[in-house]
C-alpha atoms as a PDB file:
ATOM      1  CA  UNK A   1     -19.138  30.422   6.634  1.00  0.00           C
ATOM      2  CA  UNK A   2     -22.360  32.147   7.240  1.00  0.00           C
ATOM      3  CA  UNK A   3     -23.282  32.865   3.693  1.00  0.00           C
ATOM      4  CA  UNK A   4     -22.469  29.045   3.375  1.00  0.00           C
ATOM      5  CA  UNK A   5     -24.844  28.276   6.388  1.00  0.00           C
ATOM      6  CA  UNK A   6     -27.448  30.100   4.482  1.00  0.00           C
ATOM      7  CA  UNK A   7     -27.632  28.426   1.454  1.00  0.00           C
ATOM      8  CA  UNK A   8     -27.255  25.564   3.256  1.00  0.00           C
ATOM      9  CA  UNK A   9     -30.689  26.310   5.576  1.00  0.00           C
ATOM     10  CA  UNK A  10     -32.281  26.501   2.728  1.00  0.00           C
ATOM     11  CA  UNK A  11     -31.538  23.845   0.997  1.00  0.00           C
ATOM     12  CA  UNK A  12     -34.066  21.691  -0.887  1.00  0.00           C
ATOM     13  CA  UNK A  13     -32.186  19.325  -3.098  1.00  0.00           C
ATOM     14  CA  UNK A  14     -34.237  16.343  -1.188  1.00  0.00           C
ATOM     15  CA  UNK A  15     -37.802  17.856  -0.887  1.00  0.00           C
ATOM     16  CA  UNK A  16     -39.112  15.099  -3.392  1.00  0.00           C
ATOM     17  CA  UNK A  17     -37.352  12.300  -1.739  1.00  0.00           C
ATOM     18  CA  UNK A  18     -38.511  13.266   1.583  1.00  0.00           C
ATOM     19  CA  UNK A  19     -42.093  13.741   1.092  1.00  0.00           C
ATOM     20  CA  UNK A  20     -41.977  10.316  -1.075  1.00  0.00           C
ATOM     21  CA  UNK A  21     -41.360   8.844   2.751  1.00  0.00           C
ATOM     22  CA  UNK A  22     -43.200   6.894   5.217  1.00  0.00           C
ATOM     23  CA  UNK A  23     -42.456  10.052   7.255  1.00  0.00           C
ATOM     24  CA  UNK A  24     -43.214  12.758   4.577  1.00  0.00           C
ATOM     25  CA  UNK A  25     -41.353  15.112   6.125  1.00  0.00           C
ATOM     26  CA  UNK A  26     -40.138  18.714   4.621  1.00  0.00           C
ATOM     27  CA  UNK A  27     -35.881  19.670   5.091  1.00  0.00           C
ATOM     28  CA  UNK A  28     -34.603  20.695   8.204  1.00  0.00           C
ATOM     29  CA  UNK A  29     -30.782  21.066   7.243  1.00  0.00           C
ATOM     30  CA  UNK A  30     -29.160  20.562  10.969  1.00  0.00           C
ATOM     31  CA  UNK A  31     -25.455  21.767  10.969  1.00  0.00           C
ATOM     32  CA  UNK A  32     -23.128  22.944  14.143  1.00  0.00           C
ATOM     33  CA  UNK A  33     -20.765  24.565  12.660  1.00  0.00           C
ATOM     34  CA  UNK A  34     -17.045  26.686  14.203  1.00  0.00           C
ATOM     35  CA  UNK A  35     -14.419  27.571  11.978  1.00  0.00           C
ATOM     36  CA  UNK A  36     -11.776  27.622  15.176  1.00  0.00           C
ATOM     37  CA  UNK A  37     -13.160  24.208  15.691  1.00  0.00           C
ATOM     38  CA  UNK A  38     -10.082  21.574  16.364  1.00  0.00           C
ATOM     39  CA  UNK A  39     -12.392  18.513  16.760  1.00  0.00           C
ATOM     40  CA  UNK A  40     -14.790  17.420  14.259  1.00  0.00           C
ATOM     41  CA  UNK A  41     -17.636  15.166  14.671  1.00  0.00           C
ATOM     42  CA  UNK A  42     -18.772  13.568  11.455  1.00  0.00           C
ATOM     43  CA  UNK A  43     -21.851  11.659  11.852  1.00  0.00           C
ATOM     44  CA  UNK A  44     -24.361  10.080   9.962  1.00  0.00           C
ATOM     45  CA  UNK A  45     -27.308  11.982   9.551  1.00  0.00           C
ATOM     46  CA  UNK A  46     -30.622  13.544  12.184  1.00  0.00           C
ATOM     47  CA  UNK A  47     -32.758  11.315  13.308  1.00  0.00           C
ATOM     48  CA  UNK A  48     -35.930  12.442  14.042  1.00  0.00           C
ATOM     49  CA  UNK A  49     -35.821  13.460  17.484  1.00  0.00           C
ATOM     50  CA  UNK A  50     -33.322  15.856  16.211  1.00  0.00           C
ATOM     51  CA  UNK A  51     -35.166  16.744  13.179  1.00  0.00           C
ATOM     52  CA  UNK A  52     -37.843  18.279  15.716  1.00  0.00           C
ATOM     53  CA  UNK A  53     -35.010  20.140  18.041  1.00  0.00           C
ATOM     54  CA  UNK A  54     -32.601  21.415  15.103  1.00  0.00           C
ATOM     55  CA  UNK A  55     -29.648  20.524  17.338  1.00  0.00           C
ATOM     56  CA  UNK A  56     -27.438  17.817  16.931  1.00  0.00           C
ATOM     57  CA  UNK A  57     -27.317  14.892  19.001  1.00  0.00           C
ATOM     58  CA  UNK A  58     -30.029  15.542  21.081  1.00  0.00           C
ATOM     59  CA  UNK A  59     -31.217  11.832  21.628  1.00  0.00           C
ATOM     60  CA  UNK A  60     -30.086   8.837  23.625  1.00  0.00           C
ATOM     61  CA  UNK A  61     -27.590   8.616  20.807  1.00  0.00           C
ATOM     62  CA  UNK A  62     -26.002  11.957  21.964  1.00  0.00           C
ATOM     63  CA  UNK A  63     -25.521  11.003  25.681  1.00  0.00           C
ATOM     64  CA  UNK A  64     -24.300   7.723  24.616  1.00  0.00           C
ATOM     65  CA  UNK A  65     -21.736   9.128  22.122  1.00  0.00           C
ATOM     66  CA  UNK A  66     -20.560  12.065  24.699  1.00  0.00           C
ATOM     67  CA  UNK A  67     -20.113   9.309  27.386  1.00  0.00           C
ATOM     68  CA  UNK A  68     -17.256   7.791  25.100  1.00  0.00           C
ATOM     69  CA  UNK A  69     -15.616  11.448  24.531  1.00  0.00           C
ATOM     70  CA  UNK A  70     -15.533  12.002  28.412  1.00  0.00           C
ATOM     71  CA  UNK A  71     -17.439  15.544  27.159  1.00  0.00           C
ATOM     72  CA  UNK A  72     -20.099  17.438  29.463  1.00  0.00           C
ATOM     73  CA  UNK A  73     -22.887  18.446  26.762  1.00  0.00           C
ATOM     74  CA  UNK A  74     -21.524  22.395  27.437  1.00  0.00           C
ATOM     75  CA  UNK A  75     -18.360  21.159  25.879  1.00  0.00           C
ATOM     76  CA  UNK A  76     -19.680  18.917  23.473  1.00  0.00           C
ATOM     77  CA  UNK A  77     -22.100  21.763  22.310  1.00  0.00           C
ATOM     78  CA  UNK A  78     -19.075  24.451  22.328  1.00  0.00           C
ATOM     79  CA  UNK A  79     -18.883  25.950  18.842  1.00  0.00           C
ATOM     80  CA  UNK A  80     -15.554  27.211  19.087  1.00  0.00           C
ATOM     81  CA  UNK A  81     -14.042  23.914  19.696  1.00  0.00           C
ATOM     82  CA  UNK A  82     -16.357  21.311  18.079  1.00  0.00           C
ATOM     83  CA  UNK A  83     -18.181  21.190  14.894  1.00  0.00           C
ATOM     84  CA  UNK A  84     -20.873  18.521  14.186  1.00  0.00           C
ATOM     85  CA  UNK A  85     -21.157  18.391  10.342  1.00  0.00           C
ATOM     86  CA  UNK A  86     -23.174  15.157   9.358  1.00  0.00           C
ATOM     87  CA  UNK A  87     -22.962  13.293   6.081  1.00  0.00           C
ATOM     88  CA  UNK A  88     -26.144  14.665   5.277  1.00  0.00           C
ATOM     89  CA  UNK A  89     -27.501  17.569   7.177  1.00  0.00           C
ATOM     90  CA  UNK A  90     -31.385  16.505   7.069  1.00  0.00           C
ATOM     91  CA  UNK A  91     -32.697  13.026   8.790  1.00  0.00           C
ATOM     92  CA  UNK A  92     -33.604  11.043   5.585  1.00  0.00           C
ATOM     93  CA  UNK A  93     -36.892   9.718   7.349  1.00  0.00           C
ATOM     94  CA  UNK A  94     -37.737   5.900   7.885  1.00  0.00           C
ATOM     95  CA  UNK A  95     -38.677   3.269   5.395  1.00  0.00           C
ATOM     96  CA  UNK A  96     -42.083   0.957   5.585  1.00  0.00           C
ATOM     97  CA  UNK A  97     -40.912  -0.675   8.026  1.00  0.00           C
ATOM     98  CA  UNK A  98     -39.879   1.930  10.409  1.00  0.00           C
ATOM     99  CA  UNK A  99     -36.156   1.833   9.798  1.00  0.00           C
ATOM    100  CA  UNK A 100     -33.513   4.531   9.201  1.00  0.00           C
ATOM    101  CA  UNK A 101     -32.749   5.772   5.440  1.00  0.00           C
ATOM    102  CA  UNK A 102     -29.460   5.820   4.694  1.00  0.00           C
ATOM    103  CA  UNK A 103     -28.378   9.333   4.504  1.00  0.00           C
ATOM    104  CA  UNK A 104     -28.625  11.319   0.799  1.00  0.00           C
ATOM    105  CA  UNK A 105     -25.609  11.055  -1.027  1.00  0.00           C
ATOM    106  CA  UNK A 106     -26.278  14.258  -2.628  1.00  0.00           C
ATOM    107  CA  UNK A 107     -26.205  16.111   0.150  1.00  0.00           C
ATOM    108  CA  UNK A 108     -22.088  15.289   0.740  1.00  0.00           C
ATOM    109  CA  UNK A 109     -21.560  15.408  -3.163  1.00  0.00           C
ATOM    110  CA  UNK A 110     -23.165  19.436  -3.285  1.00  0.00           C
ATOM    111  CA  UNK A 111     -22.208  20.667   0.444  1.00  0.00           C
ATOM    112  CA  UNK A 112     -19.339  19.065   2.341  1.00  0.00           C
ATOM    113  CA  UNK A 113     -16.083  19.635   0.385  1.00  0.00           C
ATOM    114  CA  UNK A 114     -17.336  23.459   1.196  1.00  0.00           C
ATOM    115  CA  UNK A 115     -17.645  22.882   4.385  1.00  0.00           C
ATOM    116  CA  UNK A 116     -15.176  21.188   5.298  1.00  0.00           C
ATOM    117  CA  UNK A 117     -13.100  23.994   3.559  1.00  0.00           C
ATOM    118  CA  UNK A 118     -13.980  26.268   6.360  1.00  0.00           C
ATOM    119  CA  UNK A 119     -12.563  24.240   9.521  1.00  0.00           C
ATOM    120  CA  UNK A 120      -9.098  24.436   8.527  1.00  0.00           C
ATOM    121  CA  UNK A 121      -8.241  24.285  12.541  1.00  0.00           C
ATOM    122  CA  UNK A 122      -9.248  20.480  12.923  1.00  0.00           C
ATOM    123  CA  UNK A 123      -6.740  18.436  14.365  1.00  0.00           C
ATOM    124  CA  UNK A 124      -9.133  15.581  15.105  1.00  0.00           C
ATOM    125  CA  UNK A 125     -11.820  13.876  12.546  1.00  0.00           C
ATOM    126  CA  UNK A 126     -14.117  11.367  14.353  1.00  0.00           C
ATOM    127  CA  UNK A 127     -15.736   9.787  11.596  1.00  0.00           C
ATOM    128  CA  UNK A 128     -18.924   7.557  13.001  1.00  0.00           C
ATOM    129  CA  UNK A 129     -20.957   5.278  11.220  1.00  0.00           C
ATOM    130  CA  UNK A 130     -20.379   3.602   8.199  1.00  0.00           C
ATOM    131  CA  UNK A 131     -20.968   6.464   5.604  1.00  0.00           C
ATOM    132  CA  UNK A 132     -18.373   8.720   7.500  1.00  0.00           C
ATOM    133  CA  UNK A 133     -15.691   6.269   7.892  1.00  0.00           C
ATOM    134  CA  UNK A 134     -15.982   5.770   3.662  1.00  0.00           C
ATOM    135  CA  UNK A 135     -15.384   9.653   3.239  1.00  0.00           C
ATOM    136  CA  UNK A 136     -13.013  10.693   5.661  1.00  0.00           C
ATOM    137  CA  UNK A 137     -10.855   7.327   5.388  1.00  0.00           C
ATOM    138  CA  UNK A 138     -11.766   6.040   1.902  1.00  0.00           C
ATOM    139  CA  UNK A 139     -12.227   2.713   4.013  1.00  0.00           C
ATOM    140  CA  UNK A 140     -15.204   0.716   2.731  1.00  0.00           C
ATOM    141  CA  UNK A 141     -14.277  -2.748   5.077  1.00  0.00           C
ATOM    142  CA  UNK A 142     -16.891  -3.254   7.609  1.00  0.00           C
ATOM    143  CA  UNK A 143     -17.390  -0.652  10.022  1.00  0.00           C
ATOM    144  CA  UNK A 144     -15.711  -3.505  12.494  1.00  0.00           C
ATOM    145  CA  UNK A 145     -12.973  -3.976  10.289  1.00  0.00           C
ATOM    146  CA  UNK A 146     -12.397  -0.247  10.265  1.00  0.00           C
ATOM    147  CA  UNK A 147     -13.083   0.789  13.998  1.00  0.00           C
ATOM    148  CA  UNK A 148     -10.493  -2.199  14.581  1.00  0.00           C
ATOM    149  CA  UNK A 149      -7.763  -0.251  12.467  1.00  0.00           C
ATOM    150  CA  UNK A 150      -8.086   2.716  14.800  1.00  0.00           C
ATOM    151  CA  UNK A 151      -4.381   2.985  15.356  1.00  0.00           C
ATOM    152  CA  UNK A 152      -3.484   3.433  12.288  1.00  0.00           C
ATOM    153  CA  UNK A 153      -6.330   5.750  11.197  1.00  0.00           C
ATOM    154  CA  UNK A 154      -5.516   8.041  14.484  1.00  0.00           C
ATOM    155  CA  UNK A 155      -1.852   8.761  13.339  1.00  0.00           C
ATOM    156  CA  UNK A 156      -3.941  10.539  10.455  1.00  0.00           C
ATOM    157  CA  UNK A 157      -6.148  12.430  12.713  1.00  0.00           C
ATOM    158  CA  UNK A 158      -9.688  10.247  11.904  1.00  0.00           C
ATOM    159  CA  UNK A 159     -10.687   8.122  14.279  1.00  0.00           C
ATOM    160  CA  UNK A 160     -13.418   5.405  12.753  1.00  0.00           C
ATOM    161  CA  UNK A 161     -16.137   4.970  15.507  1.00  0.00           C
ATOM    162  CA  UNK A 162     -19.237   2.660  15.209  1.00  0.00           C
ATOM    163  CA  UNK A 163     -22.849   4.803  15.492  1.00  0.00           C
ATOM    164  CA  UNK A 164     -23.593   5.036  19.186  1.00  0.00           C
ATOM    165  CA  UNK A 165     -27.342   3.768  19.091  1.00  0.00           C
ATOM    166  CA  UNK A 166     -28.432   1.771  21.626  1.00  0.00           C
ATOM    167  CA  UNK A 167     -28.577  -0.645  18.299  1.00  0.00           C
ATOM    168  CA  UNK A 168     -25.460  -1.432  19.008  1.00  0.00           C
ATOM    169  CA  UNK A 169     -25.071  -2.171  22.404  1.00  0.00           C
ATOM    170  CA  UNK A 170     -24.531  -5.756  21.491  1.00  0.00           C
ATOM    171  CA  UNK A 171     -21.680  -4.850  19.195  1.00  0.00           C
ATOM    172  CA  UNK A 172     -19.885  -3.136  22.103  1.00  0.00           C
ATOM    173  CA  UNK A 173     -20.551  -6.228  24.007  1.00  0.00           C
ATOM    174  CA  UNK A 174     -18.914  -8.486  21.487  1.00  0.00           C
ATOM    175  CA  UNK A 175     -16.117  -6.482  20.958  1.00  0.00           C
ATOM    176  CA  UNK A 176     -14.183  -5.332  24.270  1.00  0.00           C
ATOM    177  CA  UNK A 177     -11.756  -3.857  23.051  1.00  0.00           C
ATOM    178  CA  UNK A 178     -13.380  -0.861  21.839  1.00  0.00           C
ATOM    179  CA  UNK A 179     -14.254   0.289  25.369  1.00  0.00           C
ATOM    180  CA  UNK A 180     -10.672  -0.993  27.062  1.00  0.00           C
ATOM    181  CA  UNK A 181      -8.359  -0.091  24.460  1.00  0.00           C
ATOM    182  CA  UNK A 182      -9.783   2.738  22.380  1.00  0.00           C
ATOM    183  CA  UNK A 183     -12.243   4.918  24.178  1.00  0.00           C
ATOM    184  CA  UNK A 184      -9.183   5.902  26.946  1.00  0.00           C
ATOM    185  CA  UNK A 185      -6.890   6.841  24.092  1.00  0.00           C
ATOM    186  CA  UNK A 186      -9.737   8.955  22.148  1.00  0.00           C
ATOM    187  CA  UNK A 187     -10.710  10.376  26.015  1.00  0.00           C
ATOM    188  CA  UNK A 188      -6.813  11.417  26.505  1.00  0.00           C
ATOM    189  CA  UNK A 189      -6.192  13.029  22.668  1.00  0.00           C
ATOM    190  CA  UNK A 190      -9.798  14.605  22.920  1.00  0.00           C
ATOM    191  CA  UNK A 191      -9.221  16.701  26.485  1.00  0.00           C
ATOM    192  CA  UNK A 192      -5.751  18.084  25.128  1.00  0.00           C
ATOM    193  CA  UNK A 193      -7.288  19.210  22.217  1.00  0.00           C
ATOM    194  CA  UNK A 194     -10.194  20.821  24.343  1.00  0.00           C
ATOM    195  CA  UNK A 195      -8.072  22.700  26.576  1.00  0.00           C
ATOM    196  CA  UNK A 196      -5.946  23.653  23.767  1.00  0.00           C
ATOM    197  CA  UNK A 197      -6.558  27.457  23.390  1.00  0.00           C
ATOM    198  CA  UNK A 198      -8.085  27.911  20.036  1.00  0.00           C
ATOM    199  CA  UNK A 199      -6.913  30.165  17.532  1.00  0.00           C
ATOM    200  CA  UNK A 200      -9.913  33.649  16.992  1.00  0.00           C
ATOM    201  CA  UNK A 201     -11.625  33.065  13.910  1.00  0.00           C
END
């Protein structure tokens, strides 16, 4: 995994499509990787706050998303049991208007199967955002569609999450059910598989 990491640091496959952004930034792959991992987070891509820090999650995002998991950030940031692995390791940068890029499909199509490859310990996928939930559950309904079919999708170890931006505070709103009937089962499977000793790498 670390010669993977490497290559993977120094990665330019999206130079020319970053500089051509409003942002013009250079690559800043962003990975948290542990091959004893048993939980995977699969997220979207950076943003730029974490862009600048090189850690994952570090944004209002991050506290949002570990409020859901019931994690502390020393757990959520523990290697050995969690892996962050993105859909694309490098924020894409904003359009014109100031909104997100969707993340590079390139990056997924060249890195992840890899990856992935190397956490062979996962037990639990949470797949968030919309380009997640279409790799890890071949599910291309809406993202509420999906996150609705949660049951299902957790007897095969994913479970389909909406982003956690502030963004979509008014989609937790409108749908109670995520916070009543989901988070508490995703809180319960999550803490076994944290204090679930992990295997040495």
């Amino acid at each position: 995994m670390a010669e993977l990491a490497d290559r993977i640091a120094t990665c330019r496959l999206c130079a020319d499509r970053f500089a051509a952004t409003a942002t013009a930034h250079q690559p800043r792959p962003v990975l948290w990787h542990g091959t004893t991992a048993r939980l995977l987070i699969a997220g979207q891509a950076p943003g730029l706050r974490v862009h600048g820090s090189g850690k994952p999650f570090t944004d209002p995002s991050g506290q949002r998303l570990r409020a859901w998991l019931g994690l502390t950030a020393d757990q959520f940031y523990d290697r050995s049991r969690v892996a962050i692995l993105p859909m694309a390791f490098c924020f894409p940068g904003y359009d014109a208007r100031g909104a997100d890029l969707p993340p590079p499909l390139i990056c997924a199509a060249t890195w992840r199967a890899a990856v992935l490859a190397q956490h062979n310990q996962v037990q639990l996928v949470l797949a968030v955002g919309a380009a997640a939930i279409r790799w890890h559950l071949g599910d291309r309904r809406a993202v509420t569609d999906a996150v609705a079919g949660w049951p299902a999708a957790l007897e095969r170890g994913i479970c389909p999450l909406p982003h956690p931006s502030w963004r979509n505070t008014g989609w937790i709103k409108r749908n109670p059910w995520f916070e009543a009937e989901l988070l508490p089962v995703l809180r319960a499977r999550i803490q076994t598989l944290m204090e679930t000793p992990h295997d040495p790498a």
